[in-house]
C-alpha atoms as a PDB file:
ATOM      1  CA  UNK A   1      34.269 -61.113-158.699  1.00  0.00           C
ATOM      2  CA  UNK A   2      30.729 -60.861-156.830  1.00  0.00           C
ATOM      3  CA  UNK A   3      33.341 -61.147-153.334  1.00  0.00           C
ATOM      4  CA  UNK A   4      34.731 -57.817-154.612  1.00  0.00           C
ATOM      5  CA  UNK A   5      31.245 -56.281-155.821  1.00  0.00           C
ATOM      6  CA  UNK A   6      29.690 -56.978-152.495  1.00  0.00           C
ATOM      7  CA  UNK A   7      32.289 -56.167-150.280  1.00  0.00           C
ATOM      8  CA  UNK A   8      32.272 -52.534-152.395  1.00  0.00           C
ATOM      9  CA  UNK A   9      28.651 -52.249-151.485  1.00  0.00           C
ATOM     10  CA  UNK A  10      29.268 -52.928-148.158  1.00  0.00           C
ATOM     11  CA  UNK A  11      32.015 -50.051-147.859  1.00  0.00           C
ATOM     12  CA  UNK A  12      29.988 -48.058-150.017  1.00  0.00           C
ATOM     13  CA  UNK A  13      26.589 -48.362-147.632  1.00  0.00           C
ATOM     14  CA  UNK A  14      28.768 -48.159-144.407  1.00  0.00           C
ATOM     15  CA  UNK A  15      30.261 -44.836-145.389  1.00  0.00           C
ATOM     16  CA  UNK A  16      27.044 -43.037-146.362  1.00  0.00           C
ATOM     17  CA  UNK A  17      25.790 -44.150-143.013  1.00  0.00           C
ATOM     18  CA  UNK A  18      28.820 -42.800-141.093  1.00  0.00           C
ATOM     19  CA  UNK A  19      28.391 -39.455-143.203  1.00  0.00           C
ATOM     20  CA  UNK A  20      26.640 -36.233-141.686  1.00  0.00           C
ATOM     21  CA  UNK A  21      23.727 -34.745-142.318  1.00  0.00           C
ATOM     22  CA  UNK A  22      24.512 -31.903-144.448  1.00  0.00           C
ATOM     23  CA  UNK A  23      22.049 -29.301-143.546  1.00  0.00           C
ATOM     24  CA  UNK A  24      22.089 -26.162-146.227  1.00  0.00           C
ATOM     25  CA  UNK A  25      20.075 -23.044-145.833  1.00  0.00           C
ATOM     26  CA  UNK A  26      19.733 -20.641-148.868  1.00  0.00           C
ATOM     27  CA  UNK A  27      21.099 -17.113-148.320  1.00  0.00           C
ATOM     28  CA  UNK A  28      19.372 -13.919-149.432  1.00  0.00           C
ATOM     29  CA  UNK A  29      22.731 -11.764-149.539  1.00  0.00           C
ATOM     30  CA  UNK A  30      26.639 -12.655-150.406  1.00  0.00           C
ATOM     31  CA  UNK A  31      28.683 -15.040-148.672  1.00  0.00           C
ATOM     32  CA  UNK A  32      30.304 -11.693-147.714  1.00  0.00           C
ATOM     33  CA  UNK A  33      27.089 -10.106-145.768  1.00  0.00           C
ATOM     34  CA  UNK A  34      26.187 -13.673-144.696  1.00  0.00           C
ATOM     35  CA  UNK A  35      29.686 -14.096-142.832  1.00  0.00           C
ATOM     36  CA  UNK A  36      29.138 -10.473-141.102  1.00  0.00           C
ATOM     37  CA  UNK A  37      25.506 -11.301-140.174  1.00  0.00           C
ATOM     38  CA  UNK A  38      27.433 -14.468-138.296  1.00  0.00           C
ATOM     39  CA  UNK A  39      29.561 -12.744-137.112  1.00  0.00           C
ATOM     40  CA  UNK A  40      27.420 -10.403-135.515  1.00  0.00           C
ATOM     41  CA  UNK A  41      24.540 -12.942-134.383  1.00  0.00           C
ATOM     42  CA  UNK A  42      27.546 -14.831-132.698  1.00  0.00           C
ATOM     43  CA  UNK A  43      28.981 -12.182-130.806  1.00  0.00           C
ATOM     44  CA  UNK A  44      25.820 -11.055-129.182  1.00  0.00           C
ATOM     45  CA  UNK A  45      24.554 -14.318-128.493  1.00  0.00           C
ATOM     46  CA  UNK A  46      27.752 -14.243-126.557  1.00  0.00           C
ATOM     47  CA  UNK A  47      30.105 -16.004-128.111  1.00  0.00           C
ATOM     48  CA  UNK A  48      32.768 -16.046-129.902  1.00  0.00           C
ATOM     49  CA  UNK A  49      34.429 -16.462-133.377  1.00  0.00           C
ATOM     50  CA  UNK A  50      37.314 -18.081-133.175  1.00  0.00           C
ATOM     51  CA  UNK A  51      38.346 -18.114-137.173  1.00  0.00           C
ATOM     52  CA  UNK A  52      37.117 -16.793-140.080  1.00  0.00           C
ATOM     53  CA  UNK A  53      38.546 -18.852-143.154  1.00  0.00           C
ATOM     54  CA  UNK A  54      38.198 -17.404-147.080  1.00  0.00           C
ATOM     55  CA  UNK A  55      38.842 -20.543-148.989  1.00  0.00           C
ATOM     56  CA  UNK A  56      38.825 -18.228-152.289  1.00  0.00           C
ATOM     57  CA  UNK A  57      41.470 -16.298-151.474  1.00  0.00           C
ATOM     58  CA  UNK A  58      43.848 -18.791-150.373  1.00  0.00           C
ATOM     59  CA  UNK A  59      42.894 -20.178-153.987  1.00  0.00           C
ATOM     60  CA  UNK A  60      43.874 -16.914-155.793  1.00  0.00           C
ATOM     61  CA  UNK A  61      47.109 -17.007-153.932  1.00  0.00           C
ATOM     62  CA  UNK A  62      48.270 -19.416-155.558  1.00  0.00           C
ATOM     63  CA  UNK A  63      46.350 -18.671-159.198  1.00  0.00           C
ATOM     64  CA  UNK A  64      43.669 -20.727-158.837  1.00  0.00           C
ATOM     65  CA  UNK A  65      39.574 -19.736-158.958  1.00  0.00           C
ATOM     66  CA  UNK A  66      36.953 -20.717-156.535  1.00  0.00           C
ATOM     67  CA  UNK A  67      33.763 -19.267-156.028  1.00  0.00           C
ATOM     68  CA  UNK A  68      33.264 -16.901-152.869  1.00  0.00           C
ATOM     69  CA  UNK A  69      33.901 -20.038-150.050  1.00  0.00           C
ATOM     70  CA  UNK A  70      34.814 -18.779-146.476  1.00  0.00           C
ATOM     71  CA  UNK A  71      34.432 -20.949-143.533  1.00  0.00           C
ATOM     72  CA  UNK A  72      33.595 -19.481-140.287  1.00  0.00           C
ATOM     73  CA  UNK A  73      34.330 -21.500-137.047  1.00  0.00           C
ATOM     74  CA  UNK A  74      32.422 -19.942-133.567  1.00  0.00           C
ATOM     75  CA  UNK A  75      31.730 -21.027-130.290  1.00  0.00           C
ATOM     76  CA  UNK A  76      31.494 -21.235-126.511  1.00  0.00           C
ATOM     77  CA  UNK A  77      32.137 -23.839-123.935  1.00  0.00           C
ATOM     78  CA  UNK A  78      28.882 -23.686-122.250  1.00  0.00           C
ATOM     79  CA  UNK A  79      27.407 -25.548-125.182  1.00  0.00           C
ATOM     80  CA  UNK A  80      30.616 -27.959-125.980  1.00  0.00           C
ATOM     81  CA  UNK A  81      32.348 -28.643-122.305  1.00  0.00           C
ATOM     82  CA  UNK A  82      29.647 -31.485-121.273  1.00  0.00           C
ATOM     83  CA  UNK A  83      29.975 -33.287-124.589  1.00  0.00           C
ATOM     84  CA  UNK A  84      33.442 -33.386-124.687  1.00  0.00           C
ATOM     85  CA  UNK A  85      33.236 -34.621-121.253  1.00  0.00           C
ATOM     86  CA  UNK A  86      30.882 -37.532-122.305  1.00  0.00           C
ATOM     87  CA  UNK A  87      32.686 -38.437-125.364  1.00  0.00           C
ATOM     88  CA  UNK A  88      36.606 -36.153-125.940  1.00  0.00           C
ATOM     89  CA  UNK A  89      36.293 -36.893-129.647  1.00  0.00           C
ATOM     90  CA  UNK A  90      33.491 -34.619-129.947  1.00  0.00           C
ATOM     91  CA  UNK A  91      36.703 -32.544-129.865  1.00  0.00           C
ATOM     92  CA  UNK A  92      36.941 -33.629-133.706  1.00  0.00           C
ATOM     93  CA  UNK A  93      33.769 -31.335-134.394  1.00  0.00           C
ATOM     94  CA  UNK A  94      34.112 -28.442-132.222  1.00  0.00           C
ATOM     95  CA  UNK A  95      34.105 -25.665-132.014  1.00  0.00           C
ATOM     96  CA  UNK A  96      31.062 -25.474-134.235  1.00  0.00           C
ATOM     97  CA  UNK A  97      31.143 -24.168-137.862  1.00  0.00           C
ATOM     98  CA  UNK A  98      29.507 -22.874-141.072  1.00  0.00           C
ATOM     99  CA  UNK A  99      30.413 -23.152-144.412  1.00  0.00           C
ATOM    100  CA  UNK A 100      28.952 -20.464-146.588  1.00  0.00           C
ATOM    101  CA  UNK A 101      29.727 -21.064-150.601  1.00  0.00           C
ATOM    102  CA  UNK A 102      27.807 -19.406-153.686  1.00  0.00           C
ATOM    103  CA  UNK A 103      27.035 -21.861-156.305  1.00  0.00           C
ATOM    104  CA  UNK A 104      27.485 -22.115-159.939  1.00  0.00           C
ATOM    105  CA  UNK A 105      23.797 -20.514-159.645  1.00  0.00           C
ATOM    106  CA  UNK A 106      24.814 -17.364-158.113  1.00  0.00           C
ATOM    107  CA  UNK A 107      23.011 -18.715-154.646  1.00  0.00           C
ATOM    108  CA  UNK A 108      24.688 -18.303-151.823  1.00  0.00           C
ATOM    109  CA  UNK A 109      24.120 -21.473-148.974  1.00  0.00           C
ATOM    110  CA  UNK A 110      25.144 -21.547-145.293  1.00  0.00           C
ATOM    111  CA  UNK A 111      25.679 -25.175-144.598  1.00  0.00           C
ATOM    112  CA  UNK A 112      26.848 -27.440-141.548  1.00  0.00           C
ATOM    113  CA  UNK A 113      26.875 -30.936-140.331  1.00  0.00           C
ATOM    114  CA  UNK A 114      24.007 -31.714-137.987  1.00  0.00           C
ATOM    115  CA  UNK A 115      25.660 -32.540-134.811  1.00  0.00           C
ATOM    116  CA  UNK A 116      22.647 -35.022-133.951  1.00  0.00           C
ATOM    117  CA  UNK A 117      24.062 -37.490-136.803  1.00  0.00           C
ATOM    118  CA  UNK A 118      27.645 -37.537-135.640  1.00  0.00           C
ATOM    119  CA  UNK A 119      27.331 -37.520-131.882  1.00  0.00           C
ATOM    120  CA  UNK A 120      26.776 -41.290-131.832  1.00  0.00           C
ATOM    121  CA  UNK A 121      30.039 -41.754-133.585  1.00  0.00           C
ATOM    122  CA  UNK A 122      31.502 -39.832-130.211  1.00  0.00           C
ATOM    123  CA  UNK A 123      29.889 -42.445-127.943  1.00  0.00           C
ATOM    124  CA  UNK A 124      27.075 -39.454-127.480  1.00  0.00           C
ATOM    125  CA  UNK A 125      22.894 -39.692-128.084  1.00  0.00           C
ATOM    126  CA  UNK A 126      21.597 -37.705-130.487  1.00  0.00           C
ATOM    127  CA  UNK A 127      19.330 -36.289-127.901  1.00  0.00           C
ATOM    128  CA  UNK A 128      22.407 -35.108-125.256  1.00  0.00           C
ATOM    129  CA  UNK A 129      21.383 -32.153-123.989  1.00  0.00           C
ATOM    130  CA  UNK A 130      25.083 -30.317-125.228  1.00  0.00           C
ATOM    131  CA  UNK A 131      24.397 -31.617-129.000  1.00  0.00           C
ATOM    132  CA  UNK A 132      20.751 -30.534-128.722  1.00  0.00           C
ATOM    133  CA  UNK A 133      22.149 -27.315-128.074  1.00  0.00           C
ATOM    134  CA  UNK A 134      24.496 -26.920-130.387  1.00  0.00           C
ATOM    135  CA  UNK A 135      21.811 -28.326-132.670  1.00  0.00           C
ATOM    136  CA  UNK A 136      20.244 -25.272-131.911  1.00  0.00           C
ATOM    137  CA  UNK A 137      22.735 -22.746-132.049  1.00  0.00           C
ATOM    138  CA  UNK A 138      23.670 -24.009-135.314  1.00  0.00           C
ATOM    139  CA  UNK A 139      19.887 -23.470-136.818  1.00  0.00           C
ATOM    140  CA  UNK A 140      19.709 -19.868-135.076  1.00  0.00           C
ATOM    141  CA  UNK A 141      22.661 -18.634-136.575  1.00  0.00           C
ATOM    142  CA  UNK A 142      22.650 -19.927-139.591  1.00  0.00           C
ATOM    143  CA  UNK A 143      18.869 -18.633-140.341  1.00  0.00           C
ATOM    144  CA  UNK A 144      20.500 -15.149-139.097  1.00  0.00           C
ATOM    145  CA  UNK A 145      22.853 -15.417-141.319  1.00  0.00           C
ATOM    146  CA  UNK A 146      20.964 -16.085-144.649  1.00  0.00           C
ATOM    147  CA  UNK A 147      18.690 -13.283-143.508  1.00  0.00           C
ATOM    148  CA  UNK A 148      15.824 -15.492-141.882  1.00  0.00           C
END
C-alpha cells in the first residue's frame, strides 16, 4: 500500500511539472469582440490566422451547452521556423494559439500556454531566441485582444 501511494505522488508531482504555464488575461469585451480584436492585431502585425475554432457551436450541434469558447490558432514562420529547426516537436505547439472562454462569472479570459515552460520538453531553452519571441507575440496579442 505505501508502494502504490508513493508511486501516485510521484506521477502526480511529475505531471504538474511537465504541465504549462497557463497564462490568462481578463477581457474587457465578449469572447466575440476579443476574437476580432485578434484577429485584427494578427493580421497587421503581419501574420496570419490560420483557424478560428467556436467550441460552443460545435456543442449546440449536437444539443449540448457551453459557454462562448472559440479557439483561435495564428501565426508566422519567422517566429516558429528556427525552433522547429532546433527541436521538430515544437511542431506539437505551433502555430501559436489563444483560447478565449467566458466564465461562469460572465468574465471573459484570453488564455495560452507559455511557450518558455514547454520548450525544454522540445529539447529547446526557455530563453531561445524563437520561443522568446513567440513569448512575446503571445503577450502582445493577447493584451490587444482583452482591450489592453
Amino acid at each position: 500500500m505505501k508502494t502504490l501511494i508513493a508511486l501516485a505522488f510521484i506521477a502526480a508531482t511529475s505531471a504538474g511539472t511537465a504541465m504549462a504555464e497557463r497564462i490568462n488575461v481578463a477581457s474587457n469585451a465578449n469572447v466575440a469582440t476579443s476574437v476580432v480584436r485578434l484577429t485584427d492585431a494578427v493580421e497587421t502585425a503581419g501574420a496570419r490566422v490560420f483557424n478560428t475554432i467556436d467550441f460552443a457551436a460545435g456543442n449546440a450541434s449536437v444539443g449540448k451547452d457551453l459557454r462562448p469558447t472559440t479557439i483561435v490558432i495564428f501565426g508566422s514562420p519567422k517566429i516558429g521556423a528556427s525552433a522547429l529547426q532546433t527541436g521538430q516537436t515544437m511542431a506539437l505547439n505551433l502555430p501559436l494559439r489563444i483560447l478565449f472562454f467566458e466564465d461562469a462569472n460572465g468574465q471573459t479570459w484570453a488564455t495560452y500556454d507559455d511557450p518558455t515552460a514547454v520548450a525544454p520538453s522540445h529539447g529547446l531553452a526557455a530563453d531561445h531566441p524563437a520561443i522568446l519571441a513567440m513569448k512575446g507575440a503571445l503577450e502582445r496579442f493577447s493584451a490587444a485582444a482583452a482591450g489592453e
